[in-house]
Protein backbone atom coordinates (compact mmCIF):
# COMPACT_ATOMS: atom_id res chain seq x y z
CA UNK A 1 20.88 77.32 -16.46
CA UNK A 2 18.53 74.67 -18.05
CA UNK A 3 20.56 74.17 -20.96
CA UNK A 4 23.05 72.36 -18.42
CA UNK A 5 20.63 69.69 -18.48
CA UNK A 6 21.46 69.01 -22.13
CA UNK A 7 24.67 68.35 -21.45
CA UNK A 8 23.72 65.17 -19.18
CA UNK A 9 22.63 61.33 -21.09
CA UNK A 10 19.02 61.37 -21.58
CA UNK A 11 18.09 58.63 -19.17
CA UNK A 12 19.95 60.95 -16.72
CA UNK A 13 17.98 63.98 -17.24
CA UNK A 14 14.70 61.36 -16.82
CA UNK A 15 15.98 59.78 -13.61
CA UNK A 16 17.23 63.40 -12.09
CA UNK A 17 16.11 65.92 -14.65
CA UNK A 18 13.60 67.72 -12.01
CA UNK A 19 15.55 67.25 -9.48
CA UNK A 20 18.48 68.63 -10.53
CA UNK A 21 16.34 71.26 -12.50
CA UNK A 22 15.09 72.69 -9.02
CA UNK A 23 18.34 72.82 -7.47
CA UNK A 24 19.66 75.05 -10.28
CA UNK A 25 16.53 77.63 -9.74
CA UNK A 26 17.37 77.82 -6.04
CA UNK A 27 20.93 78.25 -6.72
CA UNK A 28 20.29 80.95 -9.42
CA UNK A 29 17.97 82.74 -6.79
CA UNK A 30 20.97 83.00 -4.57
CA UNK A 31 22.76 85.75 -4.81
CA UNK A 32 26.74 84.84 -5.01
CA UNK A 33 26.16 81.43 -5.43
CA UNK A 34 28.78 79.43 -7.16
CA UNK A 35 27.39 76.23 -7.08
CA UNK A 36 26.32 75.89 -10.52
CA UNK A 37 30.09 76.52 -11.71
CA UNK A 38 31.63 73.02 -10.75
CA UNK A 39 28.84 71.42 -12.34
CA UNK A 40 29.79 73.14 -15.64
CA UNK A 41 32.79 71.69 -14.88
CA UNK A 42 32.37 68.47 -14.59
């Protein structure tokens, strides 16, 4: 799920980067979650 990150602007990833970093983990610890699929999306 981290290489989703790559897909954002770099001053993106260093403004949310960890953020958005941690959310993925939880969501990947989850099972069922679908979360992460509309922000392939998108």
């Amino acid at each position: 799920m981290k290489g989703l990150l790559r897909l954002y602007p770099k001053r993106w990833r260093e403004r949310y980067g960890d953020e958005f970093e941690t959310v993925l983990e939880e969501d990947s610890n989850c099972p069922g979650a679908r979360s992460t699929m509309p922000v392939a999306r998108s």
